[in-house]
Protein backbone atom coordinates (compact mmCIF):
# COMPACT_ATOMS: atom_id res chain seq x y z
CA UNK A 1 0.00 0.00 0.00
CA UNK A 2 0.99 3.48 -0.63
CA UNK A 3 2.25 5.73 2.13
CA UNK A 4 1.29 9.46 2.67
CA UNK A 5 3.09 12.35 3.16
CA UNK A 6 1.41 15.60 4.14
CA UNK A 7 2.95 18.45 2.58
CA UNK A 8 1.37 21.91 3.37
CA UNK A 9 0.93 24.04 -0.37
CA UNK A 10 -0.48 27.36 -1.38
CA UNK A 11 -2.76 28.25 -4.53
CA UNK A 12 0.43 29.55 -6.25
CA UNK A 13 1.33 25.92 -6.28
CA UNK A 14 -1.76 24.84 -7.36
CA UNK A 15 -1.73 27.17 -10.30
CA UNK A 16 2.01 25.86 -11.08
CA UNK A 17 0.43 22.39 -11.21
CA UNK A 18 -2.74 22.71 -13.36
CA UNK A 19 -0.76 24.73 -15.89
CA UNK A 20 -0.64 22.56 -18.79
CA UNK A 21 1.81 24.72 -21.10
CA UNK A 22 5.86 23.60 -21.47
CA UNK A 23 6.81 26.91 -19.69
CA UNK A 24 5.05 27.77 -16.45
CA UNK A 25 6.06 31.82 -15.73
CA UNK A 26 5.64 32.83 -11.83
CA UNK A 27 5.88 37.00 -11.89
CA UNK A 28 5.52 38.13 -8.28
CA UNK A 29 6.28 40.18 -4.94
CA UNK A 30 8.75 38.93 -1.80
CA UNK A 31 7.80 35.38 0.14
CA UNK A 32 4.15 34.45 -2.38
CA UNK A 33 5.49 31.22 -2.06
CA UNK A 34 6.79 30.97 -5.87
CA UNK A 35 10.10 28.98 -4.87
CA UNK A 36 8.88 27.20 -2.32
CA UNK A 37 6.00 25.93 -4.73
CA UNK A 38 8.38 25.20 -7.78
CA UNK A 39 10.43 23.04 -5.24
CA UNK A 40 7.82 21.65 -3.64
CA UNK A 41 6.47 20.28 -7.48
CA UNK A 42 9.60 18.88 -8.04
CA UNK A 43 9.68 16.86 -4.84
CA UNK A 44 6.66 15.72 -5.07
CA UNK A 45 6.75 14.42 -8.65
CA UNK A 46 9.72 12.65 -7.45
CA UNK A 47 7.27 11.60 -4.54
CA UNK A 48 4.76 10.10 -7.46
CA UNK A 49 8.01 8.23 -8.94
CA UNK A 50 8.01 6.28 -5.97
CA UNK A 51 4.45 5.67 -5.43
CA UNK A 52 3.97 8.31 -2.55
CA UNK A 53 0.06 9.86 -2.52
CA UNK A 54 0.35 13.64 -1.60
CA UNK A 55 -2.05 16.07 -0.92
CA UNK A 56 -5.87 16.78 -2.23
CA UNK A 57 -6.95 14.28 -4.67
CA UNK A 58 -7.29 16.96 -7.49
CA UNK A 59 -3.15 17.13 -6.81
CA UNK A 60 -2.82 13.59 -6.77
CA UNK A 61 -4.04 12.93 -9.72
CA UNK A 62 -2.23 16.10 -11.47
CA UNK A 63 0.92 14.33 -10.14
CA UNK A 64 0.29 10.72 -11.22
CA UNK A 65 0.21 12.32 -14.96
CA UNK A 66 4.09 11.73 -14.07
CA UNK A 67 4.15 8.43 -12.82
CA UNK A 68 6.31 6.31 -15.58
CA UNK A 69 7.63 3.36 -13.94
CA UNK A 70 10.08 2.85 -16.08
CA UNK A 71 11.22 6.57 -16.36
CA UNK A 72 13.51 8.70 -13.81
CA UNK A 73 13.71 12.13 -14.03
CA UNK A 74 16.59 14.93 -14.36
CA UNK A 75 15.52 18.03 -12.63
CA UNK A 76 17.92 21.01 -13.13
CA UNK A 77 17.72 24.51 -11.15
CA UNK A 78 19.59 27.31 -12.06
CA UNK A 79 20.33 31.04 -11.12
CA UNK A 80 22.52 32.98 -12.81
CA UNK A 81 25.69 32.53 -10.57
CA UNK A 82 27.12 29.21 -8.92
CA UNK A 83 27.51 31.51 -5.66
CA UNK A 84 23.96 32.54 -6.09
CA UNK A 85 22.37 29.10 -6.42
CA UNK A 86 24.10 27.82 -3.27
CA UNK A 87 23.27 30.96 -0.93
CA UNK A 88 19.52 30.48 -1.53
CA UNK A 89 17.92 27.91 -3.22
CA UNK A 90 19.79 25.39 -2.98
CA UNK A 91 19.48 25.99 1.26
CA UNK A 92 15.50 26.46 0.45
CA UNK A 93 16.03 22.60 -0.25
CA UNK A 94 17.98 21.44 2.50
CA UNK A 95 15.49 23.31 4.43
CA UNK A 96 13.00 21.25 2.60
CA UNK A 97 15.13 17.56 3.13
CA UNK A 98 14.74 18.36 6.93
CA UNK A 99 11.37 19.29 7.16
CA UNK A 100 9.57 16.47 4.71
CA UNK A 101 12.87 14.41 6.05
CA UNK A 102 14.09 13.24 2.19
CA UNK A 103 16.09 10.32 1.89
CA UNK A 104 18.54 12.24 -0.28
CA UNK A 105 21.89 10.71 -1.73
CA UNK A 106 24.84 11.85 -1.48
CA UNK A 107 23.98 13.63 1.96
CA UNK A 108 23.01 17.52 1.89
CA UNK A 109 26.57 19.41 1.86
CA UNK A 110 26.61 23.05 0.43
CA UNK A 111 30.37 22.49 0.32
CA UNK A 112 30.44 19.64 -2.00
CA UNK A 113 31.52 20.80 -5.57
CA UNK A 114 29.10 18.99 -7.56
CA UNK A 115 25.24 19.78 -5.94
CA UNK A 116 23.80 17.29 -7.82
CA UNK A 117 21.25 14.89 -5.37
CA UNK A 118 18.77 12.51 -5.85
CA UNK A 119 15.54 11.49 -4.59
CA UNK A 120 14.04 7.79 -5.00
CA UNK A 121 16.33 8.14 -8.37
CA UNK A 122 15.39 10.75 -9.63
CA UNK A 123 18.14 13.53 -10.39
CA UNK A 124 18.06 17.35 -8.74
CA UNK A 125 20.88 19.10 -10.22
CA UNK A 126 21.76 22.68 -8.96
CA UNK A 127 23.93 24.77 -10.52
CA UNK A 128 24.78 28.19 -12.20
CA UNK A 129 24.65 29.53 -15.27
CA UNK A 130 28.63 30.75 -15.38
CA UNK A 131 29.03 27.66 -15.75
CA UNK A 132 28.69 27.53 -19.40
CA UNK A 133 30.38 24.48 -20.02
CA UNK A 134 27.97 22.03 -17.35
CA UNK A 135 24.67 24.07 -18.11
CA UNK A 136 24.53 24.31 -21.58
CA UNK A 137 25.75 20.64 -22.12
CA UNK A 138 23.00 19.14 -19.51
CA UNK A 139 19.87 17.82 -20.81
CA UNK A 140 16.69 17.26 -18.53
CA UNK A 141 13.17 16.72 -18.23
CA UNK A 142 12.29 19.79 -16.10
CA UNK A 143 14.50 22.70 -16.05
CA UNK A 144 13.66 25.57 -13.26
CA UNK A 145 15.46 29.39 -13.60
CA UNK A 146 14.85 31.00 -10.16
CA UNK A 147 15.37 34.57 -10.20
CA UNK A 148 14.70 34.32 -13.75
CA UNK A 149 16.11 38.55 -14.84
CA UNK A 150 19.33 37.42 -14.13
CA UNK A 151 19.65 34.73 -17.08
CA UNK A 152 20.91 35.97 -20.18
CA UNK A 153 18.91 35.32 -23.28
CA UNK A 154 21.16 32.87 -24.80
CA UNK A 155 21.28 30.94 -21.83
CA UNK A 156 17.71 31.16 -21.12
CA UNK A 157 17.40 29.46 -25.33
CA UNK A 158 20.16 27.16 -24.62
CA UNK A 159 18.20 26.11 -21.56
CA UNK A 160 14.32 25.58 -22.92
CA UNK A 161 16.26 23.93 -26.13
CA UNK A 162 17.49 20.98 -24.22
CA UNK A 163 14.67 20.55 -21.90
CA UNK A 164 11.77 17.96 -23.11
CA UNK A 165 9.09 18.43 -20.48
CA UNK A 166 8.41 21.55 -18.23
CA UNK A 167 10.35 24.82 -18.10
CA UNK A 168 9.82 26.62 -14.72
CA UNK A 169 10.42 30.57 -14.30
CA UNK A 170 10.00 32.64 -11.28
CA UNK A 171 11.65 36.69 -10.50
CA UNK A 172 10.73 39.38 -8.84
CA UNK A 173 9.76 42.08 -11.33
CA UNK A 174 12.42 44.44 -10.74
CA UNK A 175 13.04 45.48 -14.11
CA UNK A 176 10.39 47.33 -16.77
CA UNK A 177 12.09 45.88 -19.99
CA UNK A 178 13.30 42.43 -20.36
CA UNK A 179 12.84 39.35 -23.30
CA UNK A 180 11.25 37.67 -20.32
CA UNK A 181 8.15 40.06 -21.12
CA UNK A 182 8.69 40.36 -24.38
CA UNK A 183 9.44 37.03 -25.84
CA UNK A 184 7.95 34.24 -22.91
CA UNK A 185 4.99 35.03 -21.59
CA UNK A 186 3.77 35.67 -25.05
CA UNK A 187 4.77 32.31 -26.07
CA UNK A 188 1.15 30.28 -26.13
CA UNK A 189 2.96 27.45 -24.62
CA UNK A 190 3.59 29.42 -21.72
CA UNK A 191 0.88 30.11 -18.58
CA UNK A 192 2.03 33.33 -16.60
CA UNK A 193 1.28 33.62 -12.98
CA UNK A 194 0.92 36.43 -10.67
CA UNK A 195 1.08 36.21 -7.36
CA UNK A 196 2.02 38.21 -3.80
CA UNK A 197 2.22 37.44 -0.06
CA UNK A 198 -1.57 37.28 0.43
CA UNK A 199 -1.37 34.38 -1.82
CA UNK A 200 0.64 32.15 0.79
CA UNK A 201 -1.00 31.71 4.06
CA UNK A 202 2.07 30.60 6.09
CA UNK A 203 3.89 33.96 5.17
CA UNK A 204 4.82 35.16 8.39
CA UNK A 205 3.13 38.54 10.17
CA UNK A 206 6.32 40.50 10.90
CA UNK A 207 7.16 39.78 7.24
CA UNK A 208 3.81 41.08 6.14
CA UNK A 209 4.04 43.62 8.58
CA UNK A 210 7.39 45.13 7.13
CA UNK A 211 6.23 44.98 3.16
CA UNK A 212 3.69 47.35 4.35
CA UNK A 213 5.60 49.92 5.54
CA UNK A 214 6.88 50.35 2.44
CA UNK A 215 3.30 51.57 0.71
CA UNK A 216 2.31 53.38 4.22
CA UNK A 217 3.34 57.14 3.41
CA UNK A 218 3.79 57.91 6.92
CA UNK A 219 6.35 55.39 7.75
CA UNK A 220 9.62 56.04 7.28
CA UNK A 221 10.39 53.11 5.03
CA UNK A 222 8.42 54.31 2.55
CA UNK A 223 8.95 52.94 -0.49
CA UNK A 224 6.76 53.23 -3.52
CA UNK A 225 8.44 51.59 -5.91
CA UNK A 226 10.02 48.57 -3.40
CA UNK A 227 6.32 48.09 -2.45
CA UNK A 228 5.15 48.11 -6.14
CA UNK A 229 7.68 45.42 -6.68
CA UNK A 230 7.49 43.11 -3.71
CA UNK A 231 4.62 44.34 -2.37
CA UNK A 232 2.52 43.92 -5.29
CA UNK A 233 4.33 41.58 -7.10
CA UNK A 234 4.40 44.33 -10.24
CA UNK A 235 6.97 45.81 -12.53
CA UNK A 236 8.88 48.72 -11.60
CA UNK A 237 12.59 49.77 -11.49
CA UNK A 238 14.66 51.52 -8.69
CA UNK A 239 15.82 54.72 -9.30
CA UNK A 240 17.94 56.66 -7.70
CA UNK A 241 20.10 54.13 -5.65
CA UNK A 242 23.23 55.28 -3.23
CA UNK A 243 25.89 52.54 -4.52
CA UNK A 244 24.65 52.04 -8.07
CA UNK A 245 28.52 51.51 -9.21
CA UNK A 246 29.71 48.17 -7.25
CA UNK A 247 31.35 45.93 -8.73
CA UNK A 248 30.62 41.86 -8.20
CA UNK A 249 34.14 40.02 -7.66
CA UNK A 250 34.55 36.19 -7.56
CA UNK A 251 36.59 35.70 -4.23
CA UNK A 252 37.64 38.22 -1.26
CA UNK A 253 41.87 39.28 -1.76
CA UNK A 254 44.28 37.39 -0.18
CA UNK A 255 46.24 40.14 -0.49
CA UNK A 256 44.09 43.77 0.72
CA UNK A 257 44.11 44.27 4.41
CA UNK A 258 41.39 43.51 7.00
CA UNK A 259 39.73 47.37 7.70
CA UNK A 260 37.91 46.01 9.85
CA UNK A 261 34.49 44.31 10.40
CA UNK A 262 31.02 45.91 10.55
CA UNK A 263 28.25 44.60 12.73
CA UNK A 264 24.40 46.19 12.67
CA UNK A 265 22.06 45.14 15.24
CA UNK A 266 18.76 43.50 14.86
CA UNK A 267 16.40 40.82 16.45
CA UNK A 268 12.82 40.28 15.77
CA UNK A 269 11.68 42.41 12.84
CA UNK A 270 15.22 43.22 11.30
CA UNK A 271 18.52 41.12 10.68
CA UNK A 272 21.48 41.27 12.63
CA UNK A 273 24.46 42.32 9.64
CA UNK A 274 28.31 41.54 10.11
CA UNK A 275 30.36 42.28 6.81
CA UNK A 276 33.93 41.85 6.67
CA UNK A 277 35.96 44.99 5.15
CA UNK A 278 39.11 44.96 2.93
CA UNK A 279 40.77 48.10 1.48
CA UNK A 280 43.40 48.32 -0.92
CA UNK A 281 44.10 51.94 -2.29
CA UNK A 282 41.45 53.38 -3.29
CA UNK A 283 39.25 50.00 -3.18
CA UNK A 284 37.29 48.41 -0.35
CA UNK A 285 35.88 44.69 -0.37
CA UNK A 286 32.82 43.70 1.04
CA UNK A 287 31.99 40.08 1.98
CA UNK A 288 28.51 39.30 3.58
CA UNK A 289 28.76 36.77 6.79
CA UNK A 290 25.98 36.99 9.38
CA UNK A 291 22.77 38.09 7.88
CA UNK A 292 19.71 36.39 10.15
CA UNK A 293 16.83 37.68 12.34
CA UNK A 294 16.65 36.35 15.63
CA UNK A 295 20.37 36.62 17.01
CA UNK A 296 21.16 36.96 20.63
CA UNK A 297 24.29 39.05 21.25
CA UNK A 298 26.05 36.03 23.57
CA UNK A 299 25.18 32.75 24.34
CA UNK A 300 22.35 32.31 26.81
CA UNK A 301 20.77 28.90 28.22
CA UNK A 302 16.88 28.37 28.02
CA UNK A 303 16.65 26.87 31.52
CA UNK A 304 13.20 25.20 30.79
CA UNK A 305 15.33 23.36 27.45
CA UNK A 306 18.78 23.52 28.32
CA UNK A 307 19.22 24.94 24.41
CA UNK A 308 21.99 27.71 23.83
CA UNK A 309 20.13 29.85 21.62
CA UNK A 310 21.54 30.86 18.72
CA UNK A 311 24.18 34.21 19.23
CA UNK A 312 26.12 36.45 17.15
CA UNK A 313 29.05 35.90 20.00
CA UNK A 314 29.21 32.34 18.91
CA UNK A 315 28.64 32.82 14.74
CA UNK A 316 31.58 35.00 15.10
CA UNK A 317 33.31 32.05 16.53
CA UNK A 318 31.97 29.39 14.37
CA UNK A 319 33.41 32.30 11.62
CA UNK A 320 37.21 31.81 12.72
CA UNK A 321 37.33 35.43 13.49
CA UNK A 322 39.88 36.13 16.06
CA UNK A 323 38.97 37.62 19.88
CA UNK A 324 40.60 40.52 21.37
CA UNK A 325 42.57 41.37 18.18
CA UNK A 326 39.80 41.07 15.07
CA UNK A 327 38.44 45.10 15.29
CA UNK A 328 34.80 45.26 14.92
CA UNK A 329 32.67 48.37 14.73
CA UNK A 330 28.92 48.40 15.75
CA UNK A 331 25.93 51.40 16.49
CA UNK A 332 26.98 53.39 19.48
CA UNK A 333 23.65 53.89 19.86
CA UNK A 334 23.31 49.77 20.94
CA UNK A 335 25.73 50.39 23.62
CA UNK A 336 24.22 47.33 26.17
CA UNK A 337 25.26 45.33 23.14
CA UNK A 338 28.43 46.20 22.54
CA UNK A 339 29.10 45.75 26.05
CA UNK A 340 27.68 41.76 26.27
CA UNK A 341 29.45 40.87 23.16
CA UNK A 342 33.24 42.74 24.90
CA UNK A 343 32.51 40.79 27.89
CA UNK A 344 33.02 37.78 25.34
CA UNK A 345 36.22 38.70 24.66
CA UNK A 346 35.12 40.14 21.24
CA UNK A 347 37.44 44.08 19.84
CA UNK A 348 34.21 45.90 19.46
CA UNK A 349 33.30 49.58 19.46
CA UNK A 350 30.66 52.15 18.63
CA UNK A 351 31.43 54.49 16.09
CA UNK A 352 30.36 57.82 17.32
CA UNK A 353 27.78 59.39 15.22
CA UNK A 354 26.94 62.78 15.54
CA UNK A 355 25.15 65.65 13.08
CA UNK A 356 25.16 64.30 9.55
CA UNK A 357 26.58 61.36 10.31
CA UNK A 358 24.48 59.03 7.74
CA UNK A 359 25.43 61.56 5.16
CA UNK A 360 29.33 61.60 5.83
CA UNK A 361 29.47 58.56 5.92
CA UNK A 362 27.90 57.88 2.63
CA UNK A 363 30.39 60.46 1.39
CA UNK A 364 33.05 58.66 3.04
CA UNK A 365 32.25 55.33 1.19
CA UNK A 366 31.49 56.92 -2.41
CA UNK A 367 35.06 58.07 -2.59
CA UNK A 368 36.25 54.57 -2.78
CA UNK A 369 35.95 51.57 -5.50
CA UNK A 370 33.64 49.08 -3.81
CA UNK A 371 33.90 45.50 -4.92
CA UNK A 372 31.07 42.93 -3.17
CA UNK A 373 32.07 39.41 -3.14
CA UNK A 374 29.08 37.78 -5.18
CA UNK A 375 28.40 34.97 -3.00
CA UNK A 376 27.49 38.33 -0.49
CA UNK A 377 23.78 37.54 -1.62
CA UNK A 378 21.98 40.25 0.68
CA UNK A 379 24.62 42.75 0.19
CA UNK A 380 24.22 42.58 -3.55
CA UNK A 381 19.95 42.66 -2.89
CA UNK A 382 20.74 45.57 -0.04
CA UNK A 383 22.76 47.32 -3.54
CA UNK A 384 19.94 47.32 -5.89
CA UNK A 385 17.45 48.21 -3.70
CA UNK A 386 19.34 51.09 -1.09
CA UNK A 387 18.21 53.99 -2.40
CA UNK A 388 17.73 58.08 -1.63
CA UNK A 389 14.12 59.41 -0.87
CA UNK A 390 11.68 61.28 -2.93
CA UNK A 391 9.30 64.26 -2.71
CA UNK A 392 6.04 63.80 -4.49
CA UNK A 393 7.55 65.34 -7.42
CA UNK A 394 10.03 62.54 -7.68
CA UNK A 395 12.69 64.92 -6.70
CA UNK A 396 15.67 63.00 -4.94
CA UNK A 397 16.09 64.23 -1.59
CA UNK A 398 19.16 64.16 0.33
CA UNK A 399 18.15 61.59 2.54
CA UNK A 400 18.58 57.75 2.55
CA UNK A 401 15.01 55.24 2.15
CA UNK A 402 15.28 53.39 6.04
CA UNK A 403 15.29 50.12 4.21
CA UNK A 404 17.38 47.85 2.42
CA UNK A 405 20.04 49.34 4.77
CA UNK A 406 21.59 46.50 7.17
CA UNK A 407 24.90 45.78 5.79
CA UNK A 408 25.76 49.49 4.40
CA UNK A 409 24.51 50.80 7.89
CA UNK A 410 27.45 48.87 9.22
CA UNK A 411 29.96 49.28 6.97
CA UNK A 412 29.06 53.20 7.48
CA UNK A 413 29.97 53.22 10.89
CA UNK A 414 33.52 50.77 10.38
CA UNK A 415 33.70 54.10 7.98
CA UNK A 416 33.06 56.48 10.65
CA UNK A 417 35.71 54.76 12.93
CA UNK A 418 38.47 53.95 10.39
CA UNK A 419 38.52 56.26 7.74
CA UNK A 420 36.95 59.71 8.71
CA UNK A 421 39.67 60.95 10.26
CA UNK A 422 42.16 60.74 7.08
CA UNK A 423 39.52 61.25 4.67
CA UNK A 424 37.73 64.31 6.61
CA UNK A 425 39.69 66.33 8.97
CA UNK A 426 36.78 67.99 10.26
CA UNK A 427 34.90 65.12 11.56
CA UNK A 428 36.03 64.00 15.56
CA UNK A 429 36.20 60.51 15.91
CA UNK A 430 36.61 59.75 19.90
CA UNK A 431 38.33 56.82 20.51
CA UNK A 432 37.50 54.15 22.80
CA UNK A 433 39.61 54.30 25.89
CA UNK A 434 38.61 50.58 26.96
CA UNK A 435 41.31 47.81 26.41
CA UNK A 436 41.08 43.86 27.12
CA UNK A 437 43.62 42.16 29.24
CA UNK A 438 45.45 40.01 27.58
């Protein structure tokens, strides 16, 4: 007899799995579920392979169309970048091996050079599109391009060319022009989707509740356009961002030095940041490595579990960076943490902010070259999306949009600290007088 497993879905996946069209096109806003759903197809028609009954009966019997006994199937999902595939997707399935607990083979490893698994037989290949050679040489039966506006054309042909069953798409619409639009959806063998966050129940509130600040005027994280986009799920493009002119760089130098690293506090509603700082002349490199909601500042014991909870005391540890000599800089205005995390044995500071601090310190960081290593994920989405205000005449104002702003907050005040005082001789910096004991 068949066994069950119970998989909760939205009615974005259900969409996904009545289309009957080669190329299934998911256009929508931040957490509708569009990932998780094209995943959750995949894993679930692997499921079928083996037999498994899932869900409603009007999805079981959508997935049995794939039952084949004597067929296995290659699966193949792609973003643009290697780095990019491993940093979210590809942990959206290990999330998903845990949680449905997938006998997967070889065992999940995001450090394992080939991510290529499988699943009752059946073949999940991840990889990146820079890789020219392994993409456009694999065949498969369903091919799925997450964060679709970052394939190039010819790779996105190459792609549907040597794919024989389903092509899956998904993006966030952050762009008004691209052959997505113009030469997809058109396509009648394509079925375009639309969805946003009220689309997927399970979306959590404090997620929900942060999206809206972006279409409330009277926050300030207003945000038309980020709202239009994510919010809405519709197309629109960012104008006016503060570090339009990074550049994306394969691996941090071996050979800049260590400026420093910057930390920006969060908890509940916003993440906790740390970036690690290189400079080199004129050129400072920026490498994402905490970036997580939830973080306690040191380790604390939940008497009634006896759990350590989760700290940013201990990620710096599990991160090799090295107490009492590694210098990191932090919000003086989060001075009880700064303290907990020095009583760890941890070279932090406050940079001291005073009048028009935000502003020099932008100023500061626009006379440089700044290179962000591109497996930085949320320092690359903080890039694109950081961005000055505007009037209701869509006149730029001199003032930054309080969003999108975690890891550039902090590498603002490691600017503040570290190079104000050469770069501006008329900004104070005043020096912590606190030492450890060695």
């Amino acid at each position: 007899m068949a066994r069950t497993q119970e998989i909760k879905v939205t009615e974005v996946f259900d969409k996904i799995l009545s289309a009957d069209t080669k190329i299934v096109t998911n256009e929508g806003g931040a957490r509708s579920s569009k990932t998780w759903s094209f995943l959750q197809i995949l894993i679930m028609i692997a499921f079928a392979q083996n037999n498994v009954l899932i869900g409603s009966n009007a999805n079981t019997k959508l997935l049995k169309q794939y039952f084949r006994p004597d067929k296995v199937y290659r699966f193949t999902i792609v973003r643009a970048k290697l780095t990019w595939t491993k940093a979210t997707i590809l942990k959206d399935f290990f999330e998903m091996v845990e949680l449905y607990q997938l006998p997967v083979t070889p065992q999940a490893n995001i450090n394992r050079p080939d991510q290529t698994y499988y699943l009752y037989g059946n073949e999940f290949a991840f990889v990146g599109a820079d890789e020219a050679e392994k993409f456009h040489g694999r065949k498969q039966d369903i091919l799925y391009f997450n964060e679709a506006l970052e394939i190039g054309k010819k790779d996105f042909q190459q792609g549907i060319l040597r794919t024989s069953l389903k092509v899956f798409v998904d993006y966030n619409p952050y762009l008004l022009d691209h052959f997505i639009y113009d030469t997809i959806i058109p396509r009648k063998d394509c079925t375009f989707i639309q969805s946003t966050i009220e689309n997927n129940p399970f979306a959590d509130k404090s997620i929900i509740e942060e999206i809206e600040k972006w279409g409330d005027p009277a926050s300030p994280m207003y945000d038309p356009v980020n709202y239009k986009i994510y919010g809405l799920g519709l197309r629109a493009q960012q104008t006016g961002l503060i570090y339009s002119d990074c550049k994306l760089i394969k691996e941090f130098p071996e050979d800049c030095r260590i400026l420093g690293y910057s930390l920006d506090f969060g908890y509940i509603n916003n993440v906790t940041a740390l970036g690690k700082v290189g400079i080199q002349g004129d050129n400072l490199y920026l490498q994402q490595l905490i970036y997580e909601i939830g973080l306690l500042n040191i380790p604390i014991r939940d008497d009634r579990t006896g759990e350590v909870k989760k700290n940013i005391s201990d990620e710096m540890d599990r991160l090799e960076l090295e107490k009492y000599k590694d210098e990191i800089v932090a919000d003086s205005a989060e001075q009880k943490s700064i303290d907990e995390i020095f009583s760890m044995g941890w070279n932090i500071k406050g940079a001291t902010k005073g009048p028009g601090s935000v502003l020099l310190g932008i100023e500061i960081l626009k006379r440089y070259n700044l290179h962000i290593v591109e497996s930085s994920i949320n320092w690359i989405k903080e890039k694109n999306n950081y961005k000055w205000k505007v009037n209701k005449n869509d006149v730029i104002l001199n003032e930054p949009v309080k969003a999108w702003d975690h890891l550039w907050d902090g590498l603002r005040y490691l600017a503040l600290e570290k190079l104000a005082v050469k770069e501006v001789q008329t900004y104070a910096i005043q020096r912590p007088t606190r030492t450890h004991k060695y």
